[in-house]
Protein backbone atom coordinates (compact mmCIF):
# COMPACT_ATOMS: atom_id res chain seq x y z
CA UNK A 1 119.75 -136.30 -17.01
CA UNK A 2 118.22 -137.17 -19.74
CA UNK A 3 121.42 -137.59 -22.16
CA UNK A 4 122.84 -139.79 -19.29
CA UNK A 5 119.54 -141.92 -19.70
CA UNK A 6 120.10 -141.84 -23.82
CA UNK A 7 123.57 -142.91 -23.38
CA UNK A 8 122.79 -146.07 -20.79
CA UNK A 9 120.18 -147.03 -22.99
CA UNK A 10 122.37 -147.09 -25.68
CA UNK A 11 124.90 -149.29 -23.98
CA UNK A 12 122.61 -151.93 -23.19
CA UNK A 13 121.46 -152.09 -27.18
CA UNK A 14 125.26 -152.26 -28.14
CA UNK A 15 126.98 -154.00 -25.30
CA UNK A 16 125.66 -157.70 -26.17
CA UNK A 17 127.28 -157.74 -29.62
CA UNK A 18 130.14 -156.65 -28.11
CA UNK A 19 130.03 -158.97 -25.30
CA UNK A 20 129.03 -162.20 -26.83
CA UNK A 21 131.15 -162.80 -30.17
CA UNK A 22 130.45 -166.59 -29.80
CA UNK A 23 126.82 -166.18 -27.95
CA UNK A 24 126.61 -166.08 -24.50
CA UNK A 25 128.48 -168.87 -21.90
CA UNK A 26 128.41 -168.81 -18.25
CA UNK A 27 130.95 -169.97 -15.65
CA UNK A 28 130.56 -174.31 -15.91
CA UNK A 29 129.97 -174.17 -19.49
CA UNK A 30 131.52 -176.98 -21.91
CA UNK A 31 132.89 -175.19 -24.87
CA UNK A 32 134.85 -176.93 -27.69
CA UNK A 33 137.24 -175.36 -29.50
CA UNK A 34 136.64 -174.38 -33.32
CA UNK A 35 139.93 -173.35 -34.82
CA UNK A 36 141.38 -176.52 -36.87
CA UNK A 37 145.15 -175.36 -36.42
CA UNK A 38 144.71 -175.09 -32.96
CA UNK A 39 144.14 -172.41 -30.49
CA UNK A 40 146.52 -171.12 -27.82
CA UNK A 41 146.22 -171.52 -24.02
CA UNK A 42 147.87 -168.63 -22.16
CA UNK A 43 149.51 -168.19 -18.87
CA UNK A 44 147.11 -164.48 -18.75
CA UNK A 45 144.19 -162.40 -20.59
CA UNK A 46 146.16 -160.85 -23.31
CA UNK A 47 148.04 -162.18 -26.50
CA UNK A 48 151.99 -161.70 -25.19
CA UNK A 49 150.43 -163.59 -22.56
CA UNK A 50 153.22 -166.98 -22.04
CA UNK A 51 152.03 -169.48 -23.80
CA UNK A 52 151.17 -173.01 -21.75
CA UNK A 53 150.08 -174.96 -24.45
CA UNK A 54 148.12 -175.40 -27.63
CA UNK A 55 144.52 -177.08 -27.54
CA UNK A 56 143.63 -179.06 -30.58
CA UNK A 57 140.62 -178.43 -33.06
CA UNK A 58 137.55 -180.22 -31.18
CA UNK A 59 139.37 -179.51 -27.26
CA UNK A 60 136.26 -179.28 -24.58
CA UNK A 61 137.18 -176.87 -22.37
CA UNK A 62 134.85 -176.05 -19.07
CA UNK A 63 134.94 -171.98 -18.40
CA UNK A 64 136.29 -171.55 -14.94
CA UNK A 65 135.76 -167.27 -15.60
CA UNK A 66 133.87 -165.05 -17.99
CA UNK A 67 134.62 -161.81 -16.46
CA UNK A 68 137.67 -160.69 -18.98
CA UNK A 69 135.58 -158.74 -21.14
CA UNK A 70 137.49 -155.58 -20.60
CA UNK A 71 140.02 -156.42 -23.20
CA UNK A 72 138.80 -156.60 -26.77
CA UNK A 73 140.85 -159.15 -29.21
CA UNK A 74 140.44 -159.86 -32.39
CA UNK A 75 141.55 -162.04 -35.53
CA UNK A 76 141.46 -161.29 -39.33
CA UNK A 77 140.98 -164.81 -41.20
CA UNK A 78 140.64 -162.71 -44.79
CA UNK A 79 140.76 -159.27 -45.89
CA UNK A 80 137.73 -156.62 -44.50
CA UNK A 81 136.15 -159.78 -41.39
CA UNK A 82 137.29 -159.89 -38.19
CA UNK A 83 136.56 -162.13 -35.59
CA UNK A 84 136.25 -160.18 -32.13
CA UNK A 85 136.18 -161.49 -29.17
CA UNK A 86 137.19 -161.34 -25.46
CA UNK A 87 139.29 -163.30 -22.81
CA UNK A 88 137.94 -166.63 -21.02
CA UNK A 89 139.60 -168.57 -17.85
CA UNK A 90 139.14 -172.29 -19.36
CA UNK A 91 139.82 -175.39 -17.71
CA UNK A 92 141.52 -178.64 -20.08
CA UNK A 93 140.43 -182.23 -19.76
CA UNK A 94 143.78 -182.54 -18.49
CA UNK A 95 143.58 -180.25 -15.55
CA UNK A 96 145.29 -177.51 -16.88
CA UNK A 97 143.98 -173.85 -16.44
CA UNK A 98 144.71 -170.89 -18.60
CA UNK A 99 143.06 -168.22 -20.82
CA UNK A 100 141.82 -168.41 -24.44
CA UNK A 101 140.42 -165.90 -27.34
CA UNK A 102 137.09 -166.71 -27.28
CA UNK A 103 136.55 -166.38 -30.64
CA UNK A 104 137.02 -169.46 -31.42
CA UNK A 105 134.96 -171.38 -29.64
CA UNK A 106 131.59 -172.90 -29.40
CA UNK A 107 128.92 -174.63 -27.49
CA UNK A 108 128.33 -176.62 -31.12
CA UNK A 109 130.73 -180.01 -31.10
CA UNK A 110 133.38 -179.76 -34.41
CA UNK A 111 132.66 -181.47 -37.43
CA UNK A 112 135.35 -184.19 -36.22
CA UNK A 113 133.33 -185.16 -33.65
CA UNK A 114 130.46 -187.18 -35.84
CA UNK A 115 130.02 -190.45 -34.92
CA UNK A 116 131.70 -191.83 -38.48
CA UNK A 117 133.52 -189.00 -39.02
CA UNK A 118 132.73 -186.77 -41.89
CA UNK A 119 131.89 -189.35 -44.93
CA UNK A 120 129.49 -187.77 -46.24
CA UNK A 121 127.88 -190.64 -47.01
CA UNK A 122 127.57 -191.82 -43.08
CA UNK A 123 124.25 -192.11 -41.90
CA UNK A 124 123.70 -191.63 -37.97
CA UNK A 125 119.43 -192.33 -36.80
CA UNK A 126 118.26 -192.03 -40.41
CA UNK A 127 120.23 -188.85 -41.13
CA UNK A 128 120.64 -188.24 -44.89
CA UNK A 129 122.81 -185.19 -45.06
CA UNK A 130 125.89 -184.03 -43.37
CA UNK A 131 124.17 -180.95 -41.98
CA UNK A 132 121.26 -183.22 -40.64
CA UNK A 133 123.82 -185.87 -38.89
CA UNK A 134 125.72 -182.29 -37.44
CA UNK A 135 122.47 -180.81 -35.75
CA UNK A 136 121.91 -183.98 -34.22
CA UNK A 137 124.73 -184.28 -32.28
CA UNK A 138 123.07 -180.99 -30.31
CA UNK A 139 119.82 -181.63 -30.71
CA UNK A 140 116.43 -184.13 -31.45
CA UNK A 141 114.75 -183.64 -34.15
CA UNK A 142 111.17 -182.12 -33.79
CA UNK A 143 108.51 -183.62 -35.61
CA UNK A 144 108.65 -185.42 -38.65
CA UNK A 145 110.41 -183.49 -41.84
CA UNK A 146 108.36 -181.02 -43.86
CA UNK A 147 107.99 -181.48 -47.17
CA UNK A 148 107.92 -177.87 -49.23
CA UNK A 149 107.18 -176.77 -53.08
CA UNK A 150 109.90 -178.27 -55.74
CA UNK A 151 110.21 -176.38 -58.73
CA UNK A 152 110.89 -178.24 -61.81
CA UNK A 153 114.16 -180.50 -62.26
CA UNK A 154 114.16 -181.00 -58.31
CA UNK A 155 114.37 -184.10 -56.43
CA UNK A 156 113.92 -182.63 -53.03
CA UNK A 157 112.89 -180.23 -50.88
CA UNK A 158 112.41 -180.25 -47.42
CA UNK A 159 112.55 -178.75 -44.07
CA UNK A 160 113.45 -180.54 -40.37
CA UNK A 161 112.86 -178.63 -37.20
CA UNK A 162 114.88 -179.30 -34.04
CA UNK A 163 114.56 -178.99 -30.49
CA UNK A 164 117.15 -176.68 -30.11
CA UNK A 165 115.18 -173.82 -32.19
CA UNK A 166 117.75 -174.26 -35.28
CA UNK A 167 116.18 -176.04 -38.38
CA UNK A 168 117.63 -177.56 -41.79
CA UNK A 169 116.01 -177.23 -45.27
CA UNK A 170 117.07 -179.44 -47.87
CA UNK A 171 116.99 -178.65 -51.43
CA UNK A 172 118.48 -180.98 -54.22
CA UNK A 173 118.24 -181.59 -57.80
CA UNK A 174 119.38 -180.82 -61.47
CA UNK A 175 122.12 -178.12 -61.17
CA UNK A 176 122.93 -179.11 -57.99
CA UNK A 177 122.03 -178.52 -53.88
CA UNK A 178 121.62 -175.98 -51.29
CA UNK A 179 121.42 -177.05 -47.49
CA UNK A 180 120.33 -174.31 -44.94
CA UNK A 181 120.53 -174.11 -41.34
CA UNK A 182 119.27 -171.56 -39.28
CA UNK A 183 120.04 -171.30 -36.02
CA UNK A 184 119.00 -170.52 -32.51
CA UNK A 185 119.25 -167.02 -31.79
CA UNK A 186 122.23 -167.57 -29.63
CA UNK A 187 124.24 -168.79 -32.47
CA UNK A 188 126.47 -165.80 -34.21
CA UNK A 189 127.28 -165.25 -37.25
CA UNK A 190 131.23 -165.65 -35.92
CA UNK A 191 130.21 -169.55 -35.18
CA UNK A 192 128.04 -170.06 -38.53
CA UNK A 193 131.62 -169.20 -40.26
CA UNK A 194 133.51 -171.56 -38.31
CA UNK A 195 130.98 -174.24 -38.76
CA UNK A 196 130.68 -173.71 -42.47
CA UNK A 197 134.25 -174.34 -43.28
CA UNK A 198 134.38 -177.36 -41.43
CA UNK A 199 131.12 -178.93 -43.13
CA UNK A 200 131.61 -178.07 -46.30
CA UNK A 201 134.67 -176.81 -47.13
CA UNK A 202 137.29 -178.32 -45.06
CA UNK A 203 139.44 -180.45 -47.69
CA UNK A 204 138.92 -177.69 -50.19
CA UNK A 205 141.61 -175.57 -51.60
CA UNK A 206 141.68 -172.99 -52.83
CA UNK A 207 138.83 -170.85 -51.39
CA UNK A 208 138.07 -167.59 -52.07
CA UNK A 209 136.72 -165.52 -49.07
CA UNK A 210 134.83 -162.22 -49.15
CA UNK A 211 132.68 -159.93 -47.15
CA UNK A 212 129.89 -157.63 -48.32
CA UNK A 213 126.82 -156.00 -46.68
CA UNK A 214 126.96 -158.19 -44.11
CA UNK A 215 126.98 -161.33 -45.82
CA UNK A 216 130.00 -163.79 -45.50
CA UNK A 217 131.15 -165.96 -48.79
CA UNK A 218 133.34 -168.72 -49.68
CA UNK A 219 133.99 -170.04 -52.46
CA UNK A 220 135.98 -173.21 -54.05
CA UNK A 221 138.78 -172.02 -57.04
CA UNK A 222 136.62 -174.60 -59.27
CA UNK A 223 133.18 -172.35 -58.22
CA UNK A 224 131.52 -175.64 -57.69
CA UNK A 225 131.40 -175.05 -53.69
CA UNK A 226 130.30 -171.93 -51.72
CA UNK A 227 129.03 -171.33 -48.41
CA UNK A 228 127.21 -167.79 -47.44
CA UNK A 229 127.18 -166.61 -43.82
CA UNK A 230 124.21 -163.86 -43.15
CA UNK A 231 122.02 -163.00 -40.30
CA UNK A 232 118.38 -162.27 -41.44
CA UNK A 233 116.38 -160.79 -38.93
CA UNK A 234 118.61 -162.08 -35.59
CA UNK A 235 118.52 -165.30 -37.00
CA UNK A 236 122.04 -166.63 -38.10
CA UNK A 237 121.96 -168.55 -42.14
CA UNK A 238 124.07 -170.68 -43.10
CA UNK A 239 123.80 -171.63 -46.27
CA UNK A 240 125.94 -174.56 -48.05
CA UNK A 241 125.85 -175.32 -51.79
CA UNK A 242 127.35 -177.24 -54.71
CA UNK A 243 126.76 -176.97 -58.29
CA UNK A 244 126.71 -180.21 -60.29
């Protein structure tokens, strides 16, 4: 009895990360789809299923059924990092129905989807960063920004809060800058990566892409850009930089 109790216990501790590669979604959810070569609608919940069409990078799909969990898939985007995920009964602006991997997808709107694209010298409601004008597509900000402790040869350094529970800090200056967000605890680390390359690294080539205890990097061929991908404490990082 009691090694039947052990073992349920230890279901419901693994099960969610299993579950939820993206965070969790419920039936009447708007998802939007994060993979910038575009991700594949299928006739059924497997990947021979036929294919009915391909969904662009940015797609909103509504999810019509969440209940195809039984069948793991996953994708390998580098050497040694998967991204896992399950099955999901989508609807298309269009009308059309069909299954996608949900690994790819995300209650966060794509970098595309910024109100003047992704100049990075755009401002949207006083926004001053890239990262800033990105959270506030999701959410208001929460108070006015916090200024914190700069160290010699810095210019800036400062933290915003937002109503969604994710928050931005802001550090600039001689050497270069490091922006990071932390997000709600329903963001994954799966979603941090996605949103990453598309904020900081998505007209740069080269990039070199490793895993290591945990912690997800990319970096430029010329070094000068990197993005690191960690969660500390069941809080997701995501941490961009750039070296002057």
């Amino acid at each position: 009895m009691k090694a039947c109790l052990f073992s349920f216990l230890l279901a419901l501790c693994i099960l969610p990360s299993q579950i939820f590669a993206i965070g969790t979604y419920v039936v009447g959810d708007q998802l939007y789809v994060h993979a910038q070569s575009g991700l594949i609608l299928r006739e059924t919940a497997s990947p021979t299923g036929k294919k009915l069409n391909t969904l662009s990078y940015g797609t909103k799909l509504k999810v019509l059924s969440d209940g195809y969990r039984k069948t793991p898939h996953s994708v390998s985007p580098f050497e040694g990092y998967s991204i896992k995920g399950f099955w999901v009964k989508v609807s298309t602006p269009d009308g059309k129905e069909g299954f996608v991997f949900d690994g790819y997808l995300s209650k966060y709107k794509t970098v595309a989807m910024l109100p003047n694209g992704d100049d990075p010298n755009a401002k949207d409601n006083d926004a001053t960063t890239i990262q800033e004008r990105f959270l506030m597509m999701h959410a208001d900000r929460k108070g006015k920004r916090i200024e914190l402790e700069k160290g010699d040869g810095r210019y800036e350094h400062y933290r915003i809060l937002f109503t969604n529970n994710a928050d931005l800090e802001v550090n600039t200056g001689e050497g270069g800058s490091t922006y990071i967000i932390r997000f709600g605890k329903e963001t994954t680390v799966e979603e941090a990566y996605l949103i990453g390359k598309e904020l900081w690294l998505e007209d740069v080539e080269p990039v070199k892409s490793t895993i290591s205890k945990g912690i997800i990097t990319l970096t430029s061929g010329d070094e000068l850009w990197q993005v690191e991908v960690q969660n500390k404490g069941g809080i997701v990082h995501l941490s961009m930089s750039h070296a002057d």
